[in-house]
N, C-alpha and C. Protein backbone atom coordinates (compact mmCIF):
# COMPACT_ATOMS: atom_id res chain seq x y z
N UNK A 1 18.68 -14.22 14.91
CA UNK A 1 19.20 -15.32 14.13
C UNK A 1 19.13 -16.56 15.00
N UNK A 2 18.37 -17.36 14.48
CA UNK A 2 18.35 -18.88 14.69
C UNK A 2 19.05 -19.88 14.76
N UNK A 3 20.17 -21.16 15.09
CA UNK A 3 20.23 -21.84 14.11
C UNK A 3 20.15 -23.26 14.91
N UNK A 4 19.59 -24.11 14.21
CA UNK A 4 19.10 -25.37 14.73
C UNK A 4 19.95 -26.70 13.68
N UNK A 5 20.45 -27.79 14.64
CA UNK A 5 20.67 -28.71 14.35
C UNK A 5 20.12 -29.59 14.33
N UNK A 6 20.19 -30.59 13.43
CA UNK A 6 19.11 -31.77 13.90
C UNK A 6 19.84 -32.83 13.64
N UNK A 7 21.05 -33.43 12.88
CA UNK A 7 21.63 -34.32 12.21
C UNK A 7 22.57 -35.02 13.71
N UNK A 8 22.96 -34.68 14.96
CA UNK A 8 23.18 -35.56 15.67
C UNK A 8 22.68 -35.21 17.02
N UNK A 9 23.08 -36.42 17.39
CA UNK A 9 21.68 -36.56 19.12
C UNK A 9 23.22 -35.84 20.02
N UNK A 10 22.81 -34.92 21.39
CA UNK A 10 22.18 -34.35 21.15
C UNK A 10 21.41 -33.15 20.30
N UNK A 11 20.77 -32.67 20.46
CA UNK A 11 19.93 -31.77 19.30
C UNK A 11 20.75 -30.23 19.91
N UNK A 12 20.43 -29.22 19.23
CA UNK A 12 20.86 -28.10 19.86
C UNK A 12 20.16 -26.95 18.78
N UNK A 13 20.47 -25.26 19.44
CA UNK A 13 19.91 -24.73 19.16
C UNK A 13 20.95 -23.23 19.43
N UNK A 14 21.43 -22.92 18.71
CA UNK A 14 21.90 -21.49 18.84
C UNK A 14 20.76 -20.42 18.57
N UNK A 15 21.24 -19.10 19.64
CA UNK A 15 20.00 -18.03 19.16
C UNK A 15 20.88 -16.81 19.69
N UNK A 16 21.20 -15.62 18.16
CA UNK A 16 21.48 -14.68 18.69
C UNK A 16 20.81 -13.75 18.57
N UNK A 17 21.08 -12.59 19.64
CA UNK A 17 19.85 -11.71 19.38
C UNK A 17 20.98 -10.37 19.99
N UNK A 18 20.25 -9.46 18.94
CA UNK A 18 21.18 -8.42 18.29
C UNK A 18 20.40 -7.16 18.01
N UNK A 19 20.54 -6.58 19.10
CA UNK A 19 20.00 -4.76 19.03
C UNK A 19 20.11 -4.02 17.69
N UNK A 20 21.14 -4.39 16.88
CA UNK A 20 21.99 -3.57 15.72
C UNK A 20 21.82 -4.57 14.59
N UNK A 21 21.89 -4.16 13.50
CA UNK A 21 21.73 -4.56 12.51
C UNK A 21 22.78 -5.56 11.75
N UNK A 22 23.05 -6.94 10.88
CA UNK A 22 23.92 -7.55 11.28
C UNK A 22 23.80 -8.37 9.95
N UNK A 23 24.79 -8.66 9.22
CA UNK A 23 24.93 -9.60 7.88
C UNK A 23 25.10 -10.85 7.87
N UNK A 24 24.47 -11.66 7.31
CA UNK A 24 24.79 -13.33 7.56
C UNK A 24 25.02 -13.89 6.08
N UNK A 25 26.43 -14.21 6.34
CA UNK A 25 26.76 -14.51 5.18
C UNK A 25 27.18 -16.60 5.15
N UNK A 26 26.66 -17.09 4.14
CA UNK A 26 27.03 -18.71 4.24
C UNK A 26 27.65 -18.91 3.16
N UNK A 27 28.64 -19.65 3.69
CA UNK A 27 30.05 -19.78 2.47
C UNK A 27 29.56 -21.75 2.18
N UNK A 28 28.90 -22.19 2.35
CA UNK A 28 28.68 -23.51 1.79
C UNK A 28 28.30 -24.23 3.20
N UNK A 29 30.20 -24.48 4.12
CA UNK A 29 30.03 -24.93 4.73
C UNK A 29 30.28 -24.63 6.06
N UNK A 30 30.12 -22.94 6.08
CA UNK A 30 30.49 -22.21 7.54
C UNK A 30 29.70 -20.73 7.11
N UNK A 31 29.34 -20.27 8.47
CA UNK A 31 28.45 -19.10 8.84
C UNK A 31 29.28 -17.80 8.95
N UNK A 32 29.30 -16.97 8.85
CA UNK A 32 30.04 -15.73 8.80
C UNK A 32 28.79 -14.68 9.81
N UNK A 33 28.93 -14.36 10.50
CA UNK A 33 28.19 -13.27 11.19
C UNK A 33 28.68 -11.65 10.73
N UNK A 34 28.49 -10.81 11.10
CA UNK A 34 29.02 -9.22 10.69
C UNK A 34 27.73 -8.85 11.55
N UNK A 35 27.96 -8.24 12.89
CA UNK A 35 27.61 -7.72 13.61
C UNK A 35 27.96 -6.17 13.51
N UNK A 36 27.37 -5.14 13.37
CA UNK A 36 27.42 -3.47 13.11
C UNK A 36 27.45 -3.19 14.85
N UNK A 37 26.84 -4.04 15.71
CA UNK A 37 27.29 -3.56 17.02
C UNK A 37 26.10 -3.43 18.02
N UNK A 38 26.29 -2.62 19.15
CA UNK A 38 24.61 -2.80 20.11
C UNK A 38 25.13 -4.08 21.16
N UNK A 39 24.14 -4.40 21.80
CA UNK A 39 24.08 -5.27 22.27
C UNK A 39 24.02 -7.19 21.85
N UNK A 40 24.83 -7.96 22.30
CA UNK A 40 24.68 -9.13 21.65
C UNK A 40 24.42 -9.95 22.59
N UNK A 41 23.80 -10.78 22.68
CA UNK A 41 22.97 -12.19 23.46
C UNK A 41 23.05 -13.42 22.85
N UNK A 42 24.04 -14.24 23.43
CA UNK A 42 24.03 -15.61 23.02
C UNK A 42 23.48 -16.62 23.83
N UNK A 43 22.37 -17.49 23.46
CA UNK A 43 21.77 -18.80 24.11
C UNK A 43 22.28 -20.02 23.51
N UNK A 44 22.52 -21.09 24.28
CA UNK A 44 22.85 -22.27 23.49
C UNK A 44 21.82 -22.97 24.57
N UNK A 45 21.20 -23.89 23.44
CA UNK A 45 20.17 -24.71 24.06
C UNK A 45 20.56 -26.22 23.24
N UNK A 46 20.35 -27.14 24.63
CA UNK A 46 21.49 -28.76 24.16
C UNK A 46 19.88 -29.46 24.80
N UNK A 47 19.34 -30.57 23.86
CA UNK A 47 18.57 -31.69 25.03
C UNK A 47 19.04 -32.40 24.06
N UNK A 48 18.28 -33.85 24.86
CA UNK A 48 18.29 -35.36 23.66
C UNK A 48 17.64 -35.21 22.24
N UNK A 49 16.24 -34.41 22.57
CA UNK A 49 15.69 -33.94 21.10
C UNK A 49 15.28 -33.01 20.64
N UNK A 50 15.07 -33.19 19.19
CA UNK A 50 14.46 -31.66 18.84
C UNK A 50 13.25 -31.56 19.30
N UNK A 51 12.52 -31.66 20.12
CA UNK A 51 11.34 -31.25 20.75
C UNK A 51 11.20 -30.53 21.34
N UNK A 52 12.59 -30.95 22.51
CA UNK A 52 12.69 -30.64 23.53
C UNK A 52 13.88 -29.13 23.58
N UNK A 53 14.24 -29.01 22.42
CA UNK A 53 14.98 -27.93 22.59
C UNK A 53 14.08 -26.92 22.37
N UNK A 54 13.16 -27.40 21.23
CA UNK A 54 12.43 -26.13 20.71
C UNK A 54 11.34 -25.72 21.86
N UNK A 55 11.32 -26.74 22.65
CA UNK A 55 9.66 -26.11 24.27
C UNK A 55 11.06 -25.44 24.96
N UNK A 56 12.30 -25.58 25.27
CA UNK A 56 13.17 -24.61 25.79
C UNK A 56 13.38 -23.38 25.26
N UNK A 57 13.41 -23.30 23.87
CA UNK A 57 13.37 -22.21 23.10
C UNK A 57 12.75 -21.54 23.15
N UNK A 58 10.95 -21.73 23.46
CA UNK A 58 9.58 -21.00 23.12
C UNK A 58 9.77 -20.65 24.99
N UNK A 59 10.08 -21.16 25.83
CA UNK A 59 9.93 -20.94 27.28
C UNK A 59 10.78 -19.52 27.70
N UNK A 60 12.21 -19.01 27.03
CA UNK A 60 12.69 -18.14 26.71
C UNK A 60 12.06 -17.24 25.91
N UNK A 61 11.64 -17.44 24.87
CA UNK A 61 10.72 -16.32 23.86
C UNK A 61 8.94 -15.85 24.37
N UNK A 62 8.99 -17.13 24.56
CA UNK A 62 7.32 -17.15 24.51
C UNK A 62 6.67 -17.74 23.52
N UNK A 63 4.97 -17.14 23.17
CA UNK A 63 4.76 -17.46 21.91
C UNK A 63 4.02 -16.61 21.23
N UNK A 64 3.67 -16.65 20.48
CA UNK A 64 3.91 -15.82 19.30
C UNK A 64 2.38 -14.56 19.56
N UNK A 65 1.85 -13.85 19.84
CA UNK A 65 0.76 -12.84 19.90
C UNK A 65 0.01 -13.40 19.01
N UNK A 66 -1.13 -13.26 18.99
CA UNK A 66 -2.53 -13.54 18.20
C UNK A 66 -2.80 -12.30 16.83
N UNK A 67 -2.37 -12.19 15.50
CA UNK A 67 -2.97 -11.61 15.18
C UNK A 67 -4.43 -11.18 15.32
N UNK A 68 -4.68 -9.65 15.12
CA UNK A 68 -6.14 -9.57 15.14
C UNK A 68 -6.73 -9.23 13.86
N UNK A 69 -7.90 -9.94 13.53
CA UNK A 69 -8.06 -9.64 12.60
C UNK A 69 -8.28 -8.67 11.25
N UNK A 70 -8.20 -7.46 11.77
CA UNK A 70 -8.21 -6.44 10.84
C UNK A 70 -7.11 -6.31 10.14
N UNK A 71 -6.10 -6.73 10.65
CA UNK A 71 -4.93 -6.47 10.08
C UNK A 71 -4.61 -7.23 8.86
N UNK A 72 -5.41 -8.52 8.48
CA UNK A 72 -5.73 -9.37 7.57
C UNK A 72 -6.50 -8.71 6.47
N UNK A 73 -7.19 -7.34 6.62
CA UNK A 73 -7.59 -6.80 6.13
C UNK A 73 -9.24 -7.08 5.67
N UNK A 74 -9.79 -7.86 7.15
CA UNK A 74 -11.33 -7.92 7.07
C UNK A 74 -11.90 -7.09 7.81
């Protein structure tokens, strides 16, 4: 689970990451998590912009593997 701000400077970026399986529930104007359990990992990522949070973001993750093409089904 993701969640990104953009509406004030600085920008930010929550990211949880969750071994176990987990419900996200949004009541309008607040997040509800339901975590079943496992391991939990919280990142908070703060710069001046959204640019710059998201090259912090991808520097932690990486990027994304190359599909190959067969799997496209050619």
């Amino acid at each position: 689970m993701i969640w990104t701000e953009h509406r004030q400077r600085p920008a930010y970026v929550v990211l949880l990451l969750n071994s176990n399986g987990m419900d996200i529930i949004y009541q309008g104007d607040r997040l509800t998590y339901k975590v079943i359990g496992g391991v939990i990992d919280f990142f908070f990522f703060a710069r001046p912009a959204p640019d710059m949070v998201i090259q912090q973001y991808t520097e932690l993750i990486g990027w994304l593997a190359p599909m190959p093409y067969w799997s496209f089904g050619m």
